[in-house]
Protein backbone atom coordinates (compact mmCIF):
# COMPACT_ATOMS: atom_id res chain seq x y z
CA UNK A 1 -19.21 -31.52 19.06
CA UNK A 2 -15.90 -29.91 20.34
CA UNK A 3 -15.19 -26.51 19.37
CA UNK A 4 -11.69 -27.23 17.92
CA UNK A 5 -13.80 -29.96 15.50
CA UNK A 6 -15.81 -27.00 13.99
CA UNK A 7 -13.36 -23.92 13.79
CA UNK A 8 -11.34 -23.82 10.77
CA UNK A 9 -7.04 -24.72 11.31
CA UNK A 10 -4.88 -21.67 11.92
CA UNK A 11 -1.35 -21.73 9.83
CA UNK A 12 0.64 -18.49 10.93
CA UNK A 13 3.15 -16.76 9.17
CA UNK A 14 5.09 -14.10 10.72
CA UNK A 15 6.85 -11.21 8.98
CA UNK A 16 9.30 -8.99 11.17
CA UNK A 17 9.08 -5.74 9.63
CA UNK A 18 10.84 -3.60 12.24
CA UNK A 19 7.63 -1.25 13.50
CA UNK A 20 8.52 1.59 15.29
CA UNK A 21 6.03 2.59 17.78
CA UNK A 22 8.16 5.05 19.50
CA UNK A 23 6.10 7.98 20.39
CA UNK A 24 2.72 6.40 19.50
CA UNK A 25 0.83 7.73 22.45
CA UNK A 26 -0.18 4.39 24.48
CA UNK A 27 -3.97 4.75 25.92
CA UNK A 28 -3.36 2.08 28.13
CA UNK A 29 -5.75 -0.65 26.70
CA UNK A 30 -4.35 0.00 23.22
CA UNK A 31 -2.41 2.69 21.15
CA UNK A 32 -3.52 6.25 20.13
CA UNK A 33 -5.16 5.42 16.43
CA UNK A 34 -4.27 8.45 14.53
CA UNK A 35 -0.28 8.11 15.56
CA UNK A 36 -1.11 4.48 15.02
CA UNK A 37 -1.48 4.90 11.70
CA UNK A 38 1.36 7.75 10.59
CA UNK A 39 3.43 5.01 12.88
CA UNK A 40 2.58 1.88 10.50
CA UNK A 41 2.18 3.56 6.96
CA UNK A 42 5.43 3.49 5.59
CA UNK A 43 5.29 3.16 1.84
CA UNK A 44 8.52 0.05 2.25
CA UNK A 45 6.10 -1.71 4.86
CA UNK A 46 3.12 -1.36 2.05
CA UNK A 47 4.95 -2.42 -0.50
CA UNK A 48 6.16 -5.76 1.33
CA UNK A 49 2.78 -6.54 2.58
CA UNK A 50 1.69 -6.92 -0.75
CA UNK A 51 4.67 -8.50 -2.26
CA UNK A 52 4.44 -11.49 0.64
CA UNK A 53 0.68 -11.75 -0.01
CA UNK A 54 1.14 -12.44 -3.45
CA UNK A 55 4.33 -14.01 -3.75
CA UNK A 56 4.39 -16.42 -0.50
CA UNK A 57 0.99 -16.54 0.04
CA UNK A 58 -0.96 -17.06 -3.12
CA UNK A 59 2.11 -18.23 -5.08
CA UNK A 60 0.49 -18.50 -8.47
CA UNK A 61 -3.57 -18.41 -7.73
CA UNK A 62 -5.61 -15.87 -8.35
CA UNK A 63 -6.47 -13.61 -5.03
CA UNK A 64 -8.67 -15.15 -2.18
CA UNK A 65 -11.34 -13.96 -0.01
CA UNK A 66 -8.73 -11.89 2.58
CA UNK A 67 -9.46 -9.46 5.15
CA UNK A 68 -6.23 -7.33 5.91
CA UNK A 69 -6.76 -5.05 8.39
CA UNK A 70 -5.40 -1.71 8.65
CA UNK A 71 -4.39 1.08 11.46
CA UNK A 72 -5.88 4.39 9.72
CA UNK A 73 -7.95 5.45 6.39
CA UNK A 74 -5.06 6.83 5.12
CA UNK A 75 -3.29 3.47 5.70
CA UNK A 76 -6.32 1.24 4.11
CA UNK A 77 -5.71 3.63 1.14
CA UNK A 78 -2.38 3.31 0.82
CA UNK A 79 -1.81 -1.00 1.62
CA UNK A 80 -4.79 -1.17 -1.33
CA UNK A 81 -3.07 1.02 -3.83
CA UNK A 82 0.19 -1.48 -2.79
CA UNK A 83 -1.84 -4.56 -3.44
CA UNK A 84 -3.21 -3.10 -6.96
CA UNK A 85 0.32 -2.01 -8.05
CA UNK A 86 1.50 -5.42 -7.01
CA UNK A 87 -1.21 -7.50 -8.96
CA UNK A 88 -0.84 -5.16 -11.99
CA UNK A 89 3.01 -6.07 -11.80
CA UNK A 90 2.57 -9.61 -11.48
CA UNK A 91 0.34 -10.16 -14.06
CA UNK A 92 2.05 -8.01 -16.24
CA UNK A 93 -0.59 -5.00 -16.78
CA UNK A 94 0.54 -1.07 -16.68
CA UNK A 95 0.91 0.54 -13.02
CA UNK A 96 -2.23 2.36 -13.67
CA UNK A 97 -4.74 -0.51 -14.67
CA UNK A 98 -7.83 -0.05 -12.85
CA UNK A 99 -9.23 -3.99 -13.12
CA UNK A 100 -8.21 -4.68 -9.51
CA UNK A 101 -9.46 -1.43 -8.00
CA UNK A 102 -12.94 -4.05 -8.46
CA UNK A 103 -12.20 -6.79 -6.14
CA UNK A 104 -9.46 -4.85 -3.98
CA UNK A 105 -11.59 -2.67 -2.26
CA UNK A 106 -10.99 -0.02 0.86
CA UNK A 107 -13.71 0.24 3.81
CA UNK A 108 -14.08 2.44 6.53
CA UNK A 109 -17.37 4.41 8.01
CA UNK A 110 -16.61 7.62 6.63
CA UNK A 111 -17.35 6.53 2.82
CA UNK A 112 -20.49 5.96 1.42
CA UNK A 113 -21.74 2.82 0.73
CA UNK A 114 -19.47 0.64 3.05
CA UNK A 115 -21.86 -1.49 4.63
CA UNK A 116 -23.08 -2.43 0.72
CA UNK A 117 -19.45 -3.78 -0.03
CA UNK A 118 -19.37 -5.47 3.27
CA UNK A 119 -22.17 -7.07 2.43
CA UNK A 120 -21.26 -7.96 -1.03
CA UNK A 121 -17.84 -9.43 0.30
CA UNK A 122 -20.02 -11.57 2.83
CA UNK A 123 -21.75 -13.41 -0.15
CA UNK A 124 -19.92 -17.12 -0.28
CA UNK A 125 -17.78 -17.44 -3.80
CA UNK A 126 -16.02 -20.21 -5.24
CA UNK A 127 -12.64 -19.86 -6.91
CA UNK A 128 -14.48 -19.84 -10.14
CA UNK A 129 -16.86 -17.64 -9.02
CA UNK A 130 -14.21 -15.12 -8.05
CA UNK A 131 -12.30 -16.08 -11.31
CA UNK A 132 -15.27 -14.77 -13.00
CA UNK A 133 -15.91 -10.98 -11.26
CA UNK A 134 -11.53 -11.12 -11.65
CA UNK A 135 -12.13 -11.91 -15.69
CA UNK A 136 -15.33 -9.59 -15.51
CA UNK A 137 -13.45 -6.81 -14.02
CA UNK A 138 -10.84 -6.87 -16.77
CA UNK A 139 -13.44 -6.54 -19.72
CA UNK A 140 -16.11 -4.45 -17.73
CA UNK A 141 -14.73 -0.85 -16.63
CA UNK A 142 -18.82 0.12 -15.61
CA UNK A 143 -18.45 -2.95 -13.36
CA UNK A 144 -19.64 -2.22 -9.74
CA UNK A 145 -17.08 -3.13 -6.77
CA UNK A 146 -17.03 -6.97 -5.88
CA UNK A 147 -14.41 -7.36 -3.19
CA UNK A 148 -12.33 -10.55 -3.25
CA UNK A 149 -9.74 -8.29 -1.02
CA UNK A 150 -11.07 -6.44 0.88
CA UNK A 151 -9.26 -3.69 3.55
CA UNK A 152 -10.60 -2.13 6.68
CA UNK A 153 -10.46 0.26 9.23
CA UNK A 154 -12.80 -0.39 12.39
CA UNK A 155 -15.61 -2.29 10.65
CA UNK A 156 -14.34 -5.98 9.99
CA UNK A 157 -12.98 -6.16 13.49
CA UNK A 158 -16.66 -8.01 14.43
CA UNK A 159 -20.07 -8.25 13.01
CA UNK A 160 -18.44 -9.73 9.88
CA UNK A 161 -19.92 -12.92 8.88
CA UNK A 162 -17.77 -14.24 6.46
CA UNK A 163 -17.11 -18.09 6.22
CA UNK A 164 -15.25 -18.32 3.20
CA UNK A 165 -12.47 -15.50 4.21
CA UNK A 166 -8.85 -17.62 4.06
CA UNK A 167 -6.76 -15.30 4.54
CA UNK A 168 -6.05 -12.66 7.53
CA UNK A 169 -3.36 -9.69 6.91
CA UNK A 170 -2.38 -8.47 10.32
CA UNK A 171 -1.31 -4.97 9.42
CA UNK A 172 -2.62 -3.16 12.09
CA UNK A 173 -0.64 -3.27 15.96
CA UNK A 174 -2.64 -3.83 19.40
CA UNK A 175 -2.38 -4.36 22.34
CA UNK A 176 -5.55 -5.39 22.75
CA UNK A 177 -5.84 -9.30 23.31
CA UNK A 178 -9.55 -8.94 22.98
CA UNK A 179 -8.89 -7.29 19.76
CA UNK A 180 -6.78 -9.44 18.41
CA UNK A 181 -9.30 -12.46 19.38
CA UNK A 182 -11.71 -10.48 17.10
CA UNK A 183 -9.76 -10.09 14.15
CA UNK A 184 -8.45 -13.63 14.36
CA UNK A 185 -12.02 -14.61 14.44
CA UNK A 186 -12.84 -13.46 11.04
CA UNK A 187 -11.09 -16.68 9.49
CA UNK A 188 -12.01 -19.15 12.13
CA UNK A 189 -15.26 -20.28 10.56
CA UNK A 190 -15.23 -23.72 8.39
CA UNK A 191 -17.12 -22.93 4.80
CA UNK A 192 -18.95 -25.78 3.36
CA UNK A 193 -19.63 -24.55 0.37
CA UNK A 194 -15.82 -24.23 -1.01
CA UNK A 195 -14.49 -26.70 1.24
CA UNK A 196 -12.90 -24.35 3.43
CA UNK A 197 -11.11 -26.51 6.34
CA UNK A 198 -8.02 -24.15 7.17
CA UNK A 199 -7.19 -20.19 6.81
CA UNK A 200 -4.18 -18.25 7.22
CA UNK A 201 -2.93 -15.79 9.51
CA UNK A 202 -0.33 -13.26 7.62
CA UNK A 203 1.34 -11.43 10.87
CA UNK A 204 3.49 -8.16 9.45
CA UNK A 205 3.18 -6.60 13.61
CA UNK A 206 4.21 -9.15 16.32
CA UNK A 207 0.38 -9.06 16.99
CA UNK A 208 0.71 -13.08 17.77
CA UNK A 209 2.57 -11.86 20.47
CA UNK A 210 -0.47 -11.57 22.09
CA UNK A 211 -1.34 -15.12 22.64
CA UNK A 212 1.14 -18.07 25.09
CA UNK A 213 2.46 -19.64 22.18
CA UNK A 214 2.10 -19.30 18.32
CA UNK A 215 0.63 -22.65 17.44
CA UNK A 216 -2.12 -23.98 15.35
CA UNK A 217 -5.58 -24.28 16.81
CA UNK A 218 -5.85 -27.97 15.58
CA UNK A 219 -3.62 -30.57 15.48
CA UNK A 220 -2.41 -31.71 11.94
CA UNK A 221 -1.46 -28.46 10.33
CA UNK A 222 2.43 -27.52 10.64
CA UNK A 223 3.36 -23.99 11.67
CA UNK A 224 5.60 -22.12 8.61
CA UNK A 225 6.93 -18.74 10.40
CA UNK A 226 8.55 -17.07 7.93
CA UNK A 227 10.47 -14.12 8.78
CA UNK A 228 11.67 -10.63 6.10
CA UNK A 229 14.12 -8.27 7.90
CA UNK A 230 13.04 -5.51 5.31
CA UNK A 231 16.01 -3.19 6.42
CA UNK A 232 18.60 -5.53 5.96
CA UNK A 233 20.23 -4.87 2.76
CA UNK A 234 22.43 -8.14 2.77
CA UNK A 235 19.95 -10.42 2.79
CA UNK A 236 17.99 -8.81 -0.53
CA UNK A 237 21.86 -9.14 -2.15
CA UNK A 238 22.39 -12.66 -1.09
CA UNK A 239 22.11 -15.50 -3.52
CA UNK A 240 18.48 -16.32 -5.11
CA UNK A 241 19.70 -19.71 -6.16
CA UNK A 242 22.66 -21.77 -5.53
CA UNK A 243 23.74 -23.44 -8.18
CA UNK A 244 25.45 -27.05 -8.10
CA UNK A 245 29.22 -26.87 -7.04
CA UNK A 246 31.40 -29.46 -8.71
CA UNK A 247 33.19 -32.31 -6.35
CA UNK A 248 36.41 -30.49 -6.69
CA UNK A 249 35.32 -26.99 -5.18
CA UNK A 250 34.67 -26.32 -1.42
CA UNK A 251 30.93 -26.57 -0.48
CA UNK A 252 28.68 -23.79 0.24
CA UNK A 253 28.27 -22.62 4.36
CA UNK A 254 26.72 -19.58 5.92
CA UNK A 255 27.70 -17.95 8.84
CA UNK A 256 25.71 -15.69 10.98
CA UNK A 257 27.03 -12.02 12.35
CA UNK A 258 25.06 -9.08 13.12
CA UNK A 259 24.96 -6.27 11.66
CA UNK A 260 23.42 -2.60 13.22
CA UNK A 261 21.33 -4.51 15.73
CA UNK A 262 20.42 -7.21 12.22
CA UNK A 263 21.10 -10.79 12.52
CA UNK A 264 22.20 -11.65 8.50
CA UNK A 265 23.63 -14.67 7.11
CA UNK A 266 25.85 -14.52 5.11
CA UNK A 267 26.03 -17.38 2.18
CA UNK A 268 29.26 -17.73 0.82
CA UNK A 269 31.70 -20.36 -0.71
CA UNK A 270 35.10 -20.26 0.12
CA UNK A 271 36.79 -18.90 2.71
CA UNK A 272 36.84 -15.51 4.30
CA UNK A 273 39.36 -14.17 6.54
CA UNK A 274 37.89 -12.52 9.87
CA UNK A 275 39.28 -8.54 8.72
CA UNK A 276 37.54 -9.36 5.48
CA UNK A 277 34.57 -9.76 7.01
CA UNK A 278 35.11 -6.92 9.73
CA UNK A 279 35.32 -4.78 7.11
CA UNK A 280 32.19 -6.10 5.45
CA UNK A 281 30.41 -5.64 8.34
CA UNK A 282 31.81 -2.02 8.81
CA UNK A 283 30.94 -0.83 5.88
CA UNK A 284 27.23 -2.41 5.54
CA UNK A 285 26.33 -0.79 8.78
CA UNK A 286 27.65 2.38 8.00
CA UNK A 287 25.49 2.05 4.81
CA UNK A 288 22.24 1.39 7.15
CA UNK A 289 23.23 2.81 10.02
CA UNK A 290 23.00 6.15 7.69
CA UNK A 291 19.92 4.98 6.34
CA UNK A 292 18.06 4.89 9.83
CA UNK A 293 19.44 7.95 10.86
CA UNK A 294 17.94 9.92 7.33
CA UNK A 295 14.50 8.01 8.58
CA UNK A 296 14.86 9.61 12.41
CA UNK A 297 15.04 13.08 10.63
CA UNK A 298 12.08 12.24 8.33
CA UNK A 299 10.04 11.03 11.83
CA UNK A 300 11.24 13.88 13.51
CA UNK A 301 9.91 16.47 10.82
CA UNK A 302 6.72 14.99 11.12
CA UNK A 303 6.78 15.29 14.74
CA UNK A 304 7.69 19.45 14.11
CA UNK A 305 5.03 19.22 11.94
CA UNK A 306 2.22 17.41 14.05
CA UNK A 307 3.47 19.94 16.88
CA UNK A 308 2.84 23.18 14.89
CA UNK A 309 -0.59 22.17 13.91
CA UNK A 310 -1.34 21.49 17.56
CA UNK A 311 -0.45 25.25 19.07
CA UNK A 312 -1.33 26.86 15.14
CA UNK A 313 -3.95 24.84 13.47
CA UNK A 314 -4.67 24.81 9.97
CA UNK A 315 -2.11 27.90 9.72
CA UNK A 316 0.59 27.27 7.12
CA UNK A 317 4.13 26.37 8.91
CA UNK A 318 6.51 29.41 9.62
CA UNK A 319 9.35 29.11 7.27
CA UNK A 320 11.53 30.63 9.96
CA UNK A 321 10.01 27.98 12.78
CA UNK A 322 11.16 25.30 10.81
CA UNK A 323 14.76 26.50 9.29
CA UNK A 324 14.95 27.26 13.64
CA UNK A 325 14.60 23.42 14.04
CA UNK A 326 16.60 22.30 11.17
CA UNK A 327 14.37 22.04 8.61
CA UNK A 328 15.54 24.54 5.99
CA UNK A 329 14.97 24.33 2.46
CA UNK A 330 18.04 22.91 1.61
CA UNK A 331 18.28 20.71 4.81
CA UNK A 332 14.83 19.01 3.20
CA UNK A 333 16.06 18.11 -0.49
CA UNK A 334 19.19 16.78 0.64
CA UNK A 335 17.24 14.71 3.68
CA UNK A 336 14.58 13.35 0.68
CA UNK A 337 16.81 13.66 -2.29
CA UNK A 338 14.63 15.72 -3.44
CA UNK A 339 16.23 18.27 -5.50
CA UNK A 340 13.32 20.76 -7.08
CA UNK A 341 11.15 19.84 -4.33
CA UNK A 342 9.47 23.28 -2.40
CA UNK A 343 9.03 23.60 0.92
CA UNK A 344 5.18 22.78 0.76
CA UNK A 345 6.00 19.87 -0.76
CA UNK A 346 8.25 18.34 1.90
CA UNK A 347 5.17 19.15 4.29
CA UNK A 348 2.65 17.50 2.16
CA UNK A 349 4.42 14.36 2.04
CA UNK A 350 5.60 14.07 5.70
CA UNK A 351 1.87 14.63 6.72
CA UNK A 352 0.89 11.39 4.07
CA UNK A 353 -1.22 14.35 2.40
CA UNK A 354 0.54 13.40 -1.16
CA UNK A 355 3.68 11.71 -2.88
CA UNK A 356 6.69 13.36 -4.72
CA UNK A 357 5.94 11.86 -7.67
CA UNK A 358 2.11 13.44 -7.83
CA UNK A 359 3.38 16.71 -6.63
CA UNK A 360 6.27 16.47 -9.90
CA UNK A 361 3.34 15.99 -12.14
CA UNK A 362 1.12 18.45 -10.61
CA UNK A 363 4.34 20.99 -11.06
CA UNK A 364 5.01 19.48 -14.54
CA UNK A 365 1.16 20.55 -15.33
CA UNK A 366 0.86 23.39 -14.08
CA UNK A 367 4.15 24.67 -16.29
CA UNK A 368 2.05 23.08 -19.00
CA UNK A 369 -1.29 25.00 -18.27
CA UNK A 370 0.58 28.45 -18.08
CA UNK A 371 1.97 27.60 -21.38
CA UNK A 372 -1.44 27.04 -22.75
CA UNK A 373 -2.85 29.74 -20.89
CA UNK A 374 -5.62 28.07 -19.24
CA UNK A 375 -7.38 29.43 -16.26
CA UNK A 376 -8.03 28.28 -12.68
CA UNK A 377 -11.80 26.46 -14.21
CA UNK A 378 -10.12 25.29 -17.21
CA UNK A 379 -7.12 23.72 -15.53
CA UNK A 380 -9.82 22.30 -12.82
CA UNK A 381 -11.66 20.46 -15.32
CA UNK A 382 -8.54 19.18 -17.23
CA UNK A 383 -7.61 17.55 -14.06
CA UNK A 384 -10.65 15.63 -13.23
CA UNK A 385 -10.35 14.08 -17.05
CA UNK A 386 -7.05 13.12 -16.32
CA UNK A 387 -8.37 11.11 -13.07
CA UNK A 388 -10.60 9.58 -15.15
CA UNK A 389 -8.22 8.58 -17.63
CA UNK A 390 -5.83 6.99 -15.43
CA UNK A 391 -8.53 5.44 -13.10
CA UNK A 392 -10.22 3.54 -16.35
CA UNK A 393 -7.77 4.05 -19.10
CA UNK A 394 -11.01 2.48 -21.82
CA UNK A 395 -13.40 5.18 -20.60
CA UNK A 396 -15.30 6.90 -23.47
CA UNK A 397 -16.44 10.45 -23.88
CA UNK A 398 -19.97 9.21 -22.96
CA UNK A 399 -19.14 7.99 -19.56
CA UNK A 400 -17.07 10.74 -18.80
CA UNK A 401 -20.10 12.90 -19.52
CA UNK A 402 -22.17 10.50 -17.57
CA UNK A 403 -20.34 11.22 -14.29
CA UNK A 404 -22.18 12.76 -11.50
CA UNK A 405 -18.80 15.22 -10.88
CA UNK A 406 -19.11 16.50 -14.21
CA UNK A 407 -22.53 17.50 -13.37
CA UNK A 408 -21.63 19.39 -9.86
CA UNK A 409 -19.68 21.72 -11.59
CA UNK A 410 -21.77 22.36 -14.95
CA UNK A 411 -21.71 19.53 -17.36
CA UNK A 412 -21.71 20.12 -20.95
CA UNK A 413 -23.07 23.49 -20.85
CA UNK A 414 -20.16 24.48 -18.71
CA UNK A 415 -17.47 22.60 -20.92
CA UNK A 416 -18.68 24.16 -23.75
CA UNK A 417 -18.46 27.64 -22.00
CA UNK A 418 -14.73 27.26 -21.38
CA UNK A 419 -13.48 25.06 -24.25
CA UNK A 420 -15.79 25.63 -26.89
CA UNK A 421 -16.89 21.47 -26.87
CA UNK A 422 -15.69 18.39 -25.37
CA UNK A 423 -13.02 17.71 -28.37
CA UNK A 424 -11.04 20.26 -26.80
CA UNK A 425 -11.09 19.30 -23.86
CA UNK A 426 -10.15 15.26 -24.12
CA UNK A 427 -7.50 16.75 -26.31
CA UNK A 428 -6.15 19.10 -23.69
CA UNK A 429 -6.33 16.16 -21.13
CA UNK A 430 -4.08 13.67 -23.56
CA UNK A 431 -1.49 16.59 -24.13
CA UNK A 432 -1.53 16.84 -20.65
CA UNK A 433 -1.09 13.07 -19.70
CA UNK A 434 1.90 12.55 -22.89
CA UNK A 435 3.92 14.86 -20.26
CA UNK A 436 3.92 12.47 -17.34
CA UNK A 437 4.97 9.62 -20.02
CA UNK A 438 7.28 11.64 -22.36
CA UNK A 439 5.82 9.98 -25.84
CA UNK A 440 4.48 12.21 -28.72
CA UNK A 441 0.70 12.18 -28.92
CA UNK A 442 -1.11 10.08 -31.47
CA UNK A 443 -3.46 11.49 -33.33
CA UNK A 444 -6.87 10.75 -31.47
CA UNK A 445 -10.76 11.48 -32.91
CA UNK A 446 -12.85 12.60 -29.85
CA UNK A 447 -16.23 12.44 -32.14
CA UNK A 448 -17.91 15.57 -32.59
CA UNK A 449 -18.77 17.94 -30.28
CA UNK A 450 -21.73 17.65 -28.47
């Protein structure tokens, strides 16, 4: 049989997202993987990925088997908490719902248990098989990981046997052609068993650069590029719809100009002069041409950053080394319109070690916890409820007493120690979590202390 009769139809789509791999340290047969990944995790990018995969992709079905494959843990993490927070928007569930956290699932060899969930995710489903662990998911919170969606570092390049995989997100950059052959090879297999005949190729990187021409492996499949300039402001404040223009009125027509290096079109439907639209231009590239520059500071305070822990290590950064190379205080918040922000803040987030708004509610706590007068233990513990709470909003005090964490540092014997029972301390954690939402607490029975 020929090969192209039993390999499954390629459709590509193709997403410019403008990566910047300017300083990414190039190996020669492919790029530096750390700097890869601080180079490709942009929280924009992240949030795109997942609003193309669900919106232009899927369109209104549930997810599919997809592989999406990322540059760096930290960038797994992140493109995963973008696809949760985009399924929990689109179906209409609060930004903390933990459902999806089931079947969209992180992998990389430096957790425990990933070769389990590969081998979970290699088990052939059927749309109403995966409808049923997505409905199971939603009523179970004890429910152990079934990935429908599932996002890797290293380990789905090859070895992956996968059939029923439809889907490919190409998140990661290479130069690697041999690389690239692997990943694409992930969706190439026909699946008998749901019919599988074609799969598509999401490409967010210019990694289909990498082969002669960007065509479909078969014949009988047409090619949809699609293409998001995500910096170009126009184009998200152009025109969703066009409505019907009576007989009378002058039709609609675009014209194309660039704008900061951007082709836009521009939609519009009468006519503009050529200084009105001069002066559009002007002042939309001054808008992004501003916006760039505020990103080249942001890259290049990483780069300080990266530098100092080269020579210093784990050593904190010298306030003085940094105000030397432009980084003061004040320099920062106005850079990340960040106004209460602290210097250790602006370090954490450039290094992808945390966000503003976790370090605002980790400030907003800890306000709350001198209030209360709760010590270093006591505020520990109140924390790891809180994760609890927001990972599995329906958790009960049983489970939470259940969890192996609880037992590392003392279980009940210990909570009793420094709250007197576990009333007081699910109470503590709810007066801690009404802060980050602003609304009163409700009066709440915990059961009796244990």
């Amino acid at each position: 049989m020929p090969e192209w009769e039993r390999l499954a139809q390629c459709i590509h789509f193709k997403f410019h997202t403008n990566v910047d791999l300017e300083g990414v340290h190039d190996m020669g047969f492919d790029f530096e993987p750390e700097q890869l990944g601080r180079a490709v995790d942009v929280p924009q990018r992240n949030r795109l990925i997942a609003e193309k995969y669900f919106e232009d992709i899927l369109g209104t079905r549930q997810p599919v088997k997809t592989i999406v494959f990322a540059a760096s843990i930290a960038h797994a993490k992140n493109l995963r908490y973008a696809l949760i927070e985009e399924y929990n928007r689109r179906n209409n569930l609060p930004p903390n719902d933990a459902a999806a956290e089931k079947f969209i699932v992180a992998v990389h060899n430096q957790m425990p248990g990933a070769r389990e969930l590969i081998e979970e995710f290699q088990k052939i489903t059927t749309p109403e098989e995966r409808k049923a662990i997505i409905d199971q998911a939603h009523k179970d919170p004890n429910m152990a990981p079934r990935p429908i969606v599932l996002v890797g570092v290293g380990m789905l390049d090859t070895g992956i046997d996968a059939p029923d995989v439809e889907v490919l997100l190409m998140a990661r950059p290479t130069k690697s052609k041999v690389l690239y052959v692997q990943m694409k090879g992930r969706g190439t297999r026909k699946c008998r068993d749901t019919g599988k005949e074609f799969y598509k190729l999401v490409d967010f990187v210019d990694i289909t650069r990498l082969e002669p021409v960007v065509t479909n492996d078969t014949p009988g499949v047409v090619d949809e590029p699609v293409e998001q300039e995500e910096e170009t402001l126009v184009q998200r404040e152009r025109a969703e719809t066009i409505q019907e223009q009576p007989s009378e009125e002058k039709p609609r027509t675009e014209q194309q100009m660039v704008i900061a290096d951007v082709p836009v079109r521009l939609v519009f439907s009468e006519t503009i002069s050529p200084a009105v639209l001069e002066e559009l231009r002007r002042q939309v590239e001054a808008q992004l041409k501003g916006g760039m520059e505020r990103e080249g500071m942001k890259h290049r305070f990483a780069q300080t950053l990266l530098c100092w822990r080269y020579f210093k290590g784990a050593a904190p950064p010298d306030h003085s080394f940094l105000a030397t190379m432009g980084f003061d205080l004040s320099t920062l918040r106005d850079l990340y319109g960040e106004p209460e922000a602290t210097l250790e803040d602006f370090i954490a987030v450039a290094m992808g070690e945390a966000d503003f708004d976790t370090l605002r509610r980790r400030r907003e706590f800890e306000k709350w916890a001198l209030g209360k007068n709760l010590n270093a233990a006591q505020r520990e513990m109140v924390l790891m409820v809180m994760d609890f709470k927001r990972a599995n909003p329906a958790i009960t005090p049983e489970q939470i007493l259940r969890s192996h964490l609880f037992d590392q540092v003392g279980g009940l014997p210990r909570i009793k120690a420094l709250f007197g029972g576990l009333a007081k301390l699910l109470a503590l954690a709810d007066e801690a979590m009404s802060l980050e939402t602003g609304s009163p607490l409700e009066e709440d029975n915990h059961g009796n202390d244990a």
